[in-house]
Protein backbone atom coordinates (compact mmCIF):
# COMPACT_ATOMS: atom_id res chain seq x y z
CA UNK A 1 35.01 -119.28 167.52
CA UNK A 2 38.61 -119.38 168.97
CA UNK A 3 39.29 -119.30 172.66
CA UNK A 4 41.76 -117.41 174.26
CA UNK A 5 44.87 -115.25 172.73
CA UNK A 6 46.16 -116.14 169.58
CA UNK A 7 49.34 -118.58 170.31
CA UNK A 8 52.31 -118.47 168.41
CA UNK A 9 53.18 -122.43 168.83
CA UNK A 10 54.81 -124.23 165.96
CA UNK A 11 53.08 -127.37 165.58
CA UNK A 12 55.48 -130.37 163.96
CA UNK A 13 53.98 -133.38 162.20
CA UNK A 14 56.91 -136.12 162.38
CA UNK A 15 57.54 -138.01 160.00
CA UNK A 16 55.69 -141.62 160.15
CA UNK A 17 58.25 -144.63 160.44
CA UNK A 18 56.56 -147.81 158.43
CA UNK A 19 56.31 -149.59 161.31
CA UNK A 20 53.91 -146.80 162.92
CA UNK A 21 51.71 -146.27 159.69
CA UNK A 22 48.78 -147.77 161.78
CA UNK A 23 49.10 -145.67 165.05
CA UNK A 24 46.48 -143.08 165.96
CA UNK A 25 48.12 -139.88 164.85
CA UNK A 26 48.37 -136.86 167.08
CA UNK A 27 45.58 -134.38 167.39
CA UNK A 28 45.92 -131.04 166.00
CA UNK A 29 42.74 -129.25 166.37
CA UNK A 30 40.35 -129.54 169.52
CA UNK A 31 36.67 -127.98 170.15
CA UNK A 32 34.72 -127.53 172.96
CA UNK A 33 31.05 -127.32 173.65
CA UNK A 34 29.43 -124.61 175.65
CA UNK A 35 27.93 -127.29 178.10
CA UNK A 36 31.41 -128.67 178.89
CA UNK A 37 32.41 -125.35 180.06
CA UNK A 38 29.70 -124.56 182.20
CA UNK A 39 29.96 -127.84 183.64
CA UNK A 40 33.92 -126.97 184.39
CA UNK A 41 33.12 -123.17 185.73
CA UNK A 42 30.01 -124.91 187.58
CA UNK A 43 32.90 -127.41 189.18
CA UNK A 44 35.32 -124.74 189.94
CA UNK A 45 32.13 -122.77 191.84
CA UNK A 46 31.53 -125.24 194.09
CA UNK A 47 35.25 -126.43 194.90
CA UNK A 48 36.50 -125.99 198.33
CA UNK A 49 38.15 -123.44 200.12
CA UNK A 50 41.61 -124.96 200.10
CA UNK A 51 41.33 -125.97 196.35
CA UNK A 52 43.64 -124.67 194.24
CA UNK A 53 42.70 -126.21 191.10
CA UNK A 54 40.01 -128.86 190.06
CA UNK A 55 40.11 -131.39 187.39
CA UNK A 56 37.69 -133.91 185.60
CA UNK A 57 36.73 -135.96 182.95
CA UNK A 58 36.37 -134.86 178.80
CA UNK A 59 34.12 -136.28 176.96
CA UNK A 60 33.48 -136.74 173.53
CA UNK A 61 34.00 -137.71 169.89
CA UNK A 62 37.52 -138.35 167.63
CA UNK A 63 38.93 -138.65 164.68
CA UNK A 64 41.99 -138.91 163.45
CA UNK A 65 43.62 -135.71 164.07
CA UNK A 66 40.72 -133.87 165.67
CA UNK A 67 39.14 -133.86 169.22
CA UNK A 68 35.46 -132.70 169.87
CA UNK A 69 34.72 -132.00 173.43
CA UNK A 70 30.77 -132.48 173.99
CA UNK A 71 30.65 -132.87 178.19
CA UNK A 72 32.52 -133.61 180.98
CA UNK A 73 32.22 -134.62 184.98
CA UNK A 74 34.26 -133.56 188.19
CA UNK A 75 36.70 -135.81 189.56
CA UNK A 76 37.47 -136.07 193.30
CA UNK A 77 41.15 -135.18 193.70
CA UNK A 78 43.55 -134.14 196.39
CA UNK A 79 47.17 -132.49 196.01
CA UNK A 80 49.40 -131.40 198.83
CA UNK A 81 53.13 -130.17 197.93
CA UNK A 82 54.11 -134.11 198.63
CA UNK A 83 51.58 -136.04 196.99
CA UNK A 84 48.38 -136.22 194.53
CA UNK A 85 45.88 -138.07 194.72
CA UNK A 86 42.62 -138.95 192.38
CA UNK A 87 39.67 -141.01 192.75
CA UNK A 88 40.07 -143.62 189.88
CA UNK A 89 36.69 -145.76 190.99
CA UNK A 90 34.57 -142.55 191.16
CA UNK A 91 36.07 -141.77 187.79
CA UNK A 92 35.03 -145.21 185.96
CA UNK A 93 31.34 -145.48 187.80
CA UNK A 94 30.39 -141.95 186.50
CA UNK A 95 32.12 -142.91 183.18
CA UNK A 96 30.28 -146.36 183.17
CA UNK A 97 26.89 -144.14 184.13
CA UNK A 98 27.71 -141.44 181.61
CA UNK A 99 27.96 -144.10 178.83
CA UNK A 100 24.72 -146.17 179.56
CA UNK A 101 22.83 -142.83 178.15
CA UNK A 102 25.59 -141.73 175.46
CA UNK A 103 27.28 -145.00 174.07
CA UNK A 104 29.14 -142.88 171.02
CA UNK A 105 31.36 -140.38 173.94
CA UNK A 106 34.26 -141.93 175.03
CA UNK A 107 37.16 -140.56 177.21
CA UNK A 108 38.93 -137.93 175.80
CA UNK A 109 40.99 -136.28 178.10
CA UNK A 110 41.11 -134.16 181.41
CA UNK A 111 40.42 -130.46 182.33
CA UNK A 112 41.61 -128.39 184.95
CA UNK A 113 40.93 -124.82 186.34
CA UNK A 114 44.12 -122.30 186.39
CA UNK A 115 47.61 -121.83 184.35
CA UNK A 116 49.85 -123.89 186.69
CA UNK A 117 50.93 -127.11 184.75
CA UNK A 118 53.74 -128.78 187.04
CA UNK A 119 55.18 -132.89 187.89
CA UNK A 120 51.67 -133.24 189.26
CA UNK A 121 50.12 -132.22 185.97
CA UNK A 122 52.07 -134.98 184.56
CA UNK A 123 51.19 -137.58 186.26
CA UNK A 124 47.29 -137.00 185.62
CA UNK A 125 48.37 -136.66 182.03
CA UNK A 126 49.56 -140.02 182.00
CA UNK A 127 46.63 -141.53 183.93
CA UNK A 128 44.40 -140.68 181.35
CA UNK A 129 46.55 -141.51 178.84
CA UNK A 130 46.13 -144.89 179.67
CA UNK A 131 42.21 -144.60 179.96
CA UNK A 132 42.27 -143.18 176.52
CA UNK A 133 44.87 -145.77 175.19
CA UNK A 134 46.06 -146.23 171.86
CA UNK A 135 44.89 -142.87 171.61
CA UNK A 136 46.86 -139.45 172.58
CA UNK A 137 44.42 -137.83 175.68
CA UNK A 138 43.95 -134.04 175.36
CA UNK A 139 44.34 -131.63 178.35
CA UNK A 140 41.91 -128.69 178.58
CA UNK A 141 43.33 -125.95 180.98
CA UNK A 142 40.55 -123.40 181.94
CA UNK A 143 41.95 -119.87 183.31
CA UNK A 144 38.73 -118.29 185.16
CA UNK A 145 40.81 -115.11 185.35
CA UNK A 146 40.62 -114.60 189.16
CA UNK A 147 44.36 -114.95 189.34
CA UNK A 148 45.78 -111.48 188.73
CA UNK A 149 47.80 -110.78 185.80
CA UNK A 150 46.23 -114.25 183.96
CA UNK A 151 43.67 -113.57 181.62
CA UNK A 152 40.67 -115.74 181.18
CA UNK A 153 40.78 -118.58 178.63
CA UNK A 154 40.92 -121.64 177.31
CA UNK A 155 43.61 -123.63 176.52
CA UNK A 156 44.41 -127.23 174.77
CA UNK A 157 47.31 -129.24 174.91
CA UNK A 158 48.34 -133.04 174.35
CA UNK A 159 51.81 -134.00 176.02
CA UNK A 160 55.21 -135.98 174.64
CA UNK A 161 57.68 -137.43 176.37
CA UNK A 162 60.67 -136.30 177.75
CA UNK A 163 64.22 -138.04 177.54
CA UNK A 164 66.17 -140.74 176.68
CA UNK A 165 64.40 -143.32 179.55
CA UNK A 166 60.64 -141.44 179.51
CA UNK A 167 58.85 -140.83 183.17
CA UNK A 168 55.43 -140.66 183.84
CA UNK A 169 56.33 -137.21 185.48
CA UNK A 170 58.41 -136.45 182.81
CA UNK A 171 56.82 -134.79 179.49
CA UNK A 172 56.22 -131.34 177.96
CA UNK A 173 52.78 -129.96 177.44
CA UNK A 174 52.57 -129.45 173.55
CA UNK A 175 49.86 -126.69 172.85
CA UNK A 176 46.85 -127.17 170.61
CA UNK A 177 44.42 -124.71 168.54
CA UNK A 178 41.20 -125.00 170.83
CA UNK A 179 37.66 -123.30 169.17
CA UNK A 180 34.31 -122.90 171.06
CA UNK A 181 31.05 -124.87 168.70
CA UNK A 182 27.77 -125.03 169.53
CA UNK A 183 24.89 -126.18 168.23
CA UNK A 184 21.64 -124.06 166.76
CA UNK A 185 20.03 -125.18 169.69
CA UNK A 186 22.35 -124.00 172.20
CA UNK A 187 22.67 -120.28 170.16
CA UNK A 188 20.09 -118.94 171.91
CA UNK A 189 21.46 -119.67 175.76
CA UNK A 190 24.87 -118.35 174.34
CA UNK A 191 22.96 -115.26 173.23
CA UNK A 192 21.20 -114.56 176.45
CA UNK A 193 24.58 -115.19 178.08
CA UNK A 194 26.73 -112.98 176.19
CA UNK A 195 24.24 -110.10 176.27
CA UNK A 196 23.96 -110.42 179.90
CA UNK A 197 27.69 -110.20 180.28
CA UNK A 198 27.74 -107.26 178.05
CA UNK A 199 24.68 -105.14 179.88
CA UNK A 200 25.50 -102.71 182.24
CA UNK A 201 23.99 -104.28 185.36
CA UNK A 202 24.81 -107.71 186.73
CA UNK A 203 21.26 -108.99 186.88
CA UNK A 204 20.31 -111.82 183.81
CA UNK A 205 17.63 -111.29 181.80
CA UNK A 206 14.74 -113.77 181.56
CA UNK A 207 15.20 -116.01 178.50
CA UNK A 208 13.59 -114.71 175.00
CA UNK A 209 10.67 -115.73 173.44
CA UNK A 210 10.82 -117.97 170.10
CA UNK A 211 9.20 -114.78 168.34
CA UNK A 212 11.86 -112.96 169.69
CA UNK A 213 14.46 -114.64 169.05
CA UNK A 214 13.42 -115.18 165.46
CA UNK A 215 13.07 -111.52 164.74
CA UNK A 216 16.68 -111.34 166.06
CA UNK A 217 17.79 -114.11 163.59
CA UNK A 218 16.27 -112.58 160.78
CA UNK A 219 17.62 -109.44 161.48
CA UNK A 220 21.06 -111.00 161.71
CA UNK A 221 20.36 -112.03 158.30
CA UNK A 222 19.25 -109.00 156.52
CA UNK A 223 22.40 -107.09 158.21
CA UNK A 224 24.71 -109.76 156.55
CA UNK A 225 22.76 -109.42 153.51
CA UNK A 226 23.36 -105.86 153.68
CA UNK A 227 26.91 -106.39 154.15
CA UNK A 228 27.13 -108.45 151.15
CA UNK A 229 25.06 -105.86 148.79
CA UNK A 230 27.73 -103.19 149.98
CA UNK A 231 30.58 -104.89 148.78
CA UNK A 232 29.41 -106.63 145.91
CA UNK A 233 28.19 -102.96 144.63
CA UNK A 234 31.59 -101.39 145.96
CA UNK A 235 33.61 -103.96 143.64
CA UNK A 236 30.85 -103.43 140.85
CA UNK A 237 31.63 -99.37 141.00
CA UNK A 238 35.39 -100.10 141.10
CA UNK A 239 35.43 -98.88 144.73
CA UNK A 240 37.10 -101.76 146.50
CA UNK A 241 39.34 -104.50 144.95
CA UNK A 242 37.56 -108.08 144.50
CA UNK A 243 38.35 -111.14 145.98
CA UNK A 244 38.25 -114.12 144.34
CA UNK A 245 38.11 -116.13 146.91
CA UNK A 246 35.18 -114.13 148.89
CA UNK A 247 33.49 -114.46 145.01
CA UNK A 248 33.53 -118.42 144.78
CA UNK A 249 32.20 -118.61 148.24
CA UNK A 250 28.90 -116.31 147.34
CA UNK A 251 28.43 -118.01 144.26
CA UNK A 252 28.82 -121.24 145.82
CA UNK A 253 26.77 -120.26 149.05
CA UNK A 254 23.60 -118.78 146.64
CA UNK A 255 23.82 -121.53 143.82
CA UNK A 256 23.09 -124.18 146.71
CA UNK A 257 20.68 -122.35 148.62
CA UNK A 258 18.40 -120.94 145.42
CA UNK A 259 18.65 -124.49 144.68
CA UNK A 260 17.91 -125.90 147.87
CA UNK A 261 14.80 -123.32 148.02
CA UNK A 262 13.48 -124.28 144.06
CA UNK A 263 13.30 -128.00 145.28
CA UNK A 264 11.58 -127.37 148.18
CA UNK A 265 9.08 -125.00 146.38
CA UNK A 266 8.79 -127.41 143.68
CA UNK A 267 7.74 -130.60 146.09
CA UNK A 268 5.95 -128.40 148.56
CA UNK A 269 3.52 -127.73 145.60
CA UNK A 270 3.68 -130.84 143.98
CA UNK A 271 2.54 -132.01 147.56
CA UNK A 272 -0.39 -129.46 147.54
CA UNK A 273 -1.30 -130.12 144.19
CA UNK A 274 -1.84 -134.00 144.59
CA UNK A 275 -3.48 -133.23 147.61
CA UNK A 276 -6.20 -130.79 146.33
CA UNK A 277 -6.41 -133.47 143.10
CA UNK A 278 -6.92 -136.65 145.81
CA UNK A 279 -9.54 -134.81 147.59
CA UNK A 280 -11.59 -133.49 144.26
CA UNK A 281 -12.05 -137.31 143.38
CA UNK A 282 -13.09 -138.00 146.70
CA UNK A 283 -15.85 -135.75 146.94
CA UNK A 284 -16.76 -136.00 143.42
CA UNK A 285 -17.09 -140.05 144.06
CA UNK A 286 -18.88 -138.63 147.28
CA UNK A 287 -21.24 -136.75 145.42
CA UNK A 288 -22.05 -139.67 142.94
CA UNK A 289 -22.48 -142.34 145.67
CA UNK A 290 -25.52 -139.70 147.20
CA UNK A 291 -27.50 -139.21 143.93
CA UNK A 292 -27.63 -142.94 143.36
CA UNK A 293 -28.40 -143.33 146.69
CA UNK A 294 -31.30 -140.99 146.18
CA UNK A 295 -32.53 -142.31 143.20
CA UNK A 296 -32.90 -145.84 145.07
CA UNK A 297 -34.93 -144.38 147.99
CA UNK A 298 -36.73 -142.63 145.76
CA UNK A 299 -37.85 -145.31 143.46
C-alpha cells in the first residue's frame, strides 16, 4: 500500500566504477510497518509544547537495494535556531536494549515528524549515517497534517552529498518510493482502525471477535471471487478486451492453490486413514488378548 501522493522523482542508478563493485548499493524502495508508525504518531503525542519536530530511531531489516522498517524508538533531541542537539548515549542503550530481544534489526535510519528538512536535518542525516556505516541510512519524514496547507503522509528519502569538498551540513535529500506492509496478524488492528476513522462519530469501536472477523475475511473473498467471475465471463461474451497479463496471473494463482488444496486433502486423509487402520489392529489385538484371557480363567 503506498503512502502519501504519488511523487514524480527521477531516480538515477550511477554507473558502478570497478573499484566500488563491492559497496552497498543505494536503496530504492523502503516499507514501513504499522507499529513503527504508531510508535512515531505515539512520540509526536506526547512531545512538548515547544517541540517543533521529533525524531528517533528506524529499525529493521536490509538488503541490497531495499529497506524494511519493522519498529522504531524516540530520541531525546533539542534544536534552537543556533544549535541541535541529540542524545547519542540514550540512543545506543535503547539500541543495545532493543537488540538483546531482536538480534536480526539493526539501525536503519531516522524519522522525524513535519515537512521542514533544513542544515539541521543534515547533520542528523550524517549522524546516523555513521551508525548505519557502510550502509546508506534512510530518512522517514512523517507529515501528521496539523500544519495547514501540508497534507498528511509519509515520506522516504536517503541523502548525497553536495560539492566539490562534501559537508556534513551539506547534502540533498534524494526521495524514495515508501509502501505501508503489515502482517496477517496486524490486518485486523488496521481494520478496526481504518473503520473507526471512516465512521461518522469519533468514538472506537471495541475490537472484533475471531468469528467476526472471519466472516469478514470470507466475505472479502467471495466479493473478489465475484469480481473475477464478472470479468472472466465479460471477456468470455466478448464484452471487455482480455488481458494477458491479468490471464497468467489467474492461471498461475488457481494452478498453485487447487494444488496446494489436492495435497493437503490427499495427506489429511492419508492421515485419517492410517489412523482409523492403527486403531482397528489395536482393538482387534485387544479383543484377542480378552478371549484368551477368558479361556484361561475359565479352564
Amino acid at each position: 500500500m503506498p503512502l502519501g501522493p504519488p511523487s514524480s522523482a527521477i531516480h538515477i542508478q550511477p554507473a558502478v566504477s570497478p573499484h566500488m563493485q563491492n559497496a552497498p548499493r543505494t536503496p530504492t524502495s523502503i516499507t514501513i510497518h504499522p507499529v513503527a508508525l504508531f510508535s512515531i504518531l505515539d512520540h509526536y503525542l506526547r512531545r512538548k509544547d515547544d517541540q517543533d519536530r521529533v525524531i528517533g530511531t528506524l529499525l529493521g531489516t536490509r538488503t541490497d537495494t531495499h529497506v524494511e522498517v519493522r519498529t522504531s524508538f524516540a530520541v531525546l533531541h533539542s534544536e534552537t535556531s543556533e544549535q541541535v542537539a541529540v542524545d547519542m548515549d540514550y540512543h545506543r542503550a535503547m539500541y543495545d536494549l532493543h537488540h538483546k530481544v531482536n538480534p536480526k534489526e539493526v539501525i536503519v535510519g531516522w524519522y522525524s515528524t513535519g515537512s521542514n528538512l533544513n542544515t539541521y536535518s543534515a547533520l542528523i542525516q550524517n549522524f546516523y549515517s555513521q551508525e548505519t556505516a557502510p550502509h546508506q541510512a534512510i530518512h522517514v519524514s512523517l507529515d501528521t497534517g496539523v500544519e495547514p496547507g501540508q497534507p498528511a503522509g509519509v515520506k522516504g528519502y536517503v541523502s548525497s552529498p553536495v560539492g566539490v569538498f562534501p559537508k556534513p551540513e551539506n547534502c540533498v535529500f534524494v526521495p524514495v518510493p515508501v509502501e505501508l506492509r503489515f502482517r496477517d496478524s496486524e490486518r485486523s488492528g488496521v481494520d478496526l482502525l481504518t473503520s473507526t476513522a471512516l465512521s461518522s462519530s469519533s468514538t472506537s469501536s471495541q475490537p472484533l471477535s475471531d468469528l467476526t472477523i472471519l466472516e469478514s475475511s470470507i466475505q472479502n473473498v467471495i466479493s473478489m471471487i465475484d469480481r473475477v467471475l464478472t470479468y472472466v465471463r465479460a471477456v468470455l461474451a466478448g464484452e471487455a478486451k482480455g488481458d494477458a497479463a491479468i490471464g497468467r496471473y489467474l492461471m498461475d494463482t488457481l494452478g498453485a492453490s487447487t494444488d496446494d488444496l489436492e495435497k493437503g486433502g490427499f495427506n489429511g486423509r492419508l492421515q485419517d486413514t492410517l489412523m482409523i487402520s492403527y486403531l482397528a489392529n489395536l482393538v482387534r489385538a485387544q479383543a484377542e488378548v480378552s478371549s484368551r484371557l477368558a479361556l484361561v480363567t475359565a479352564s
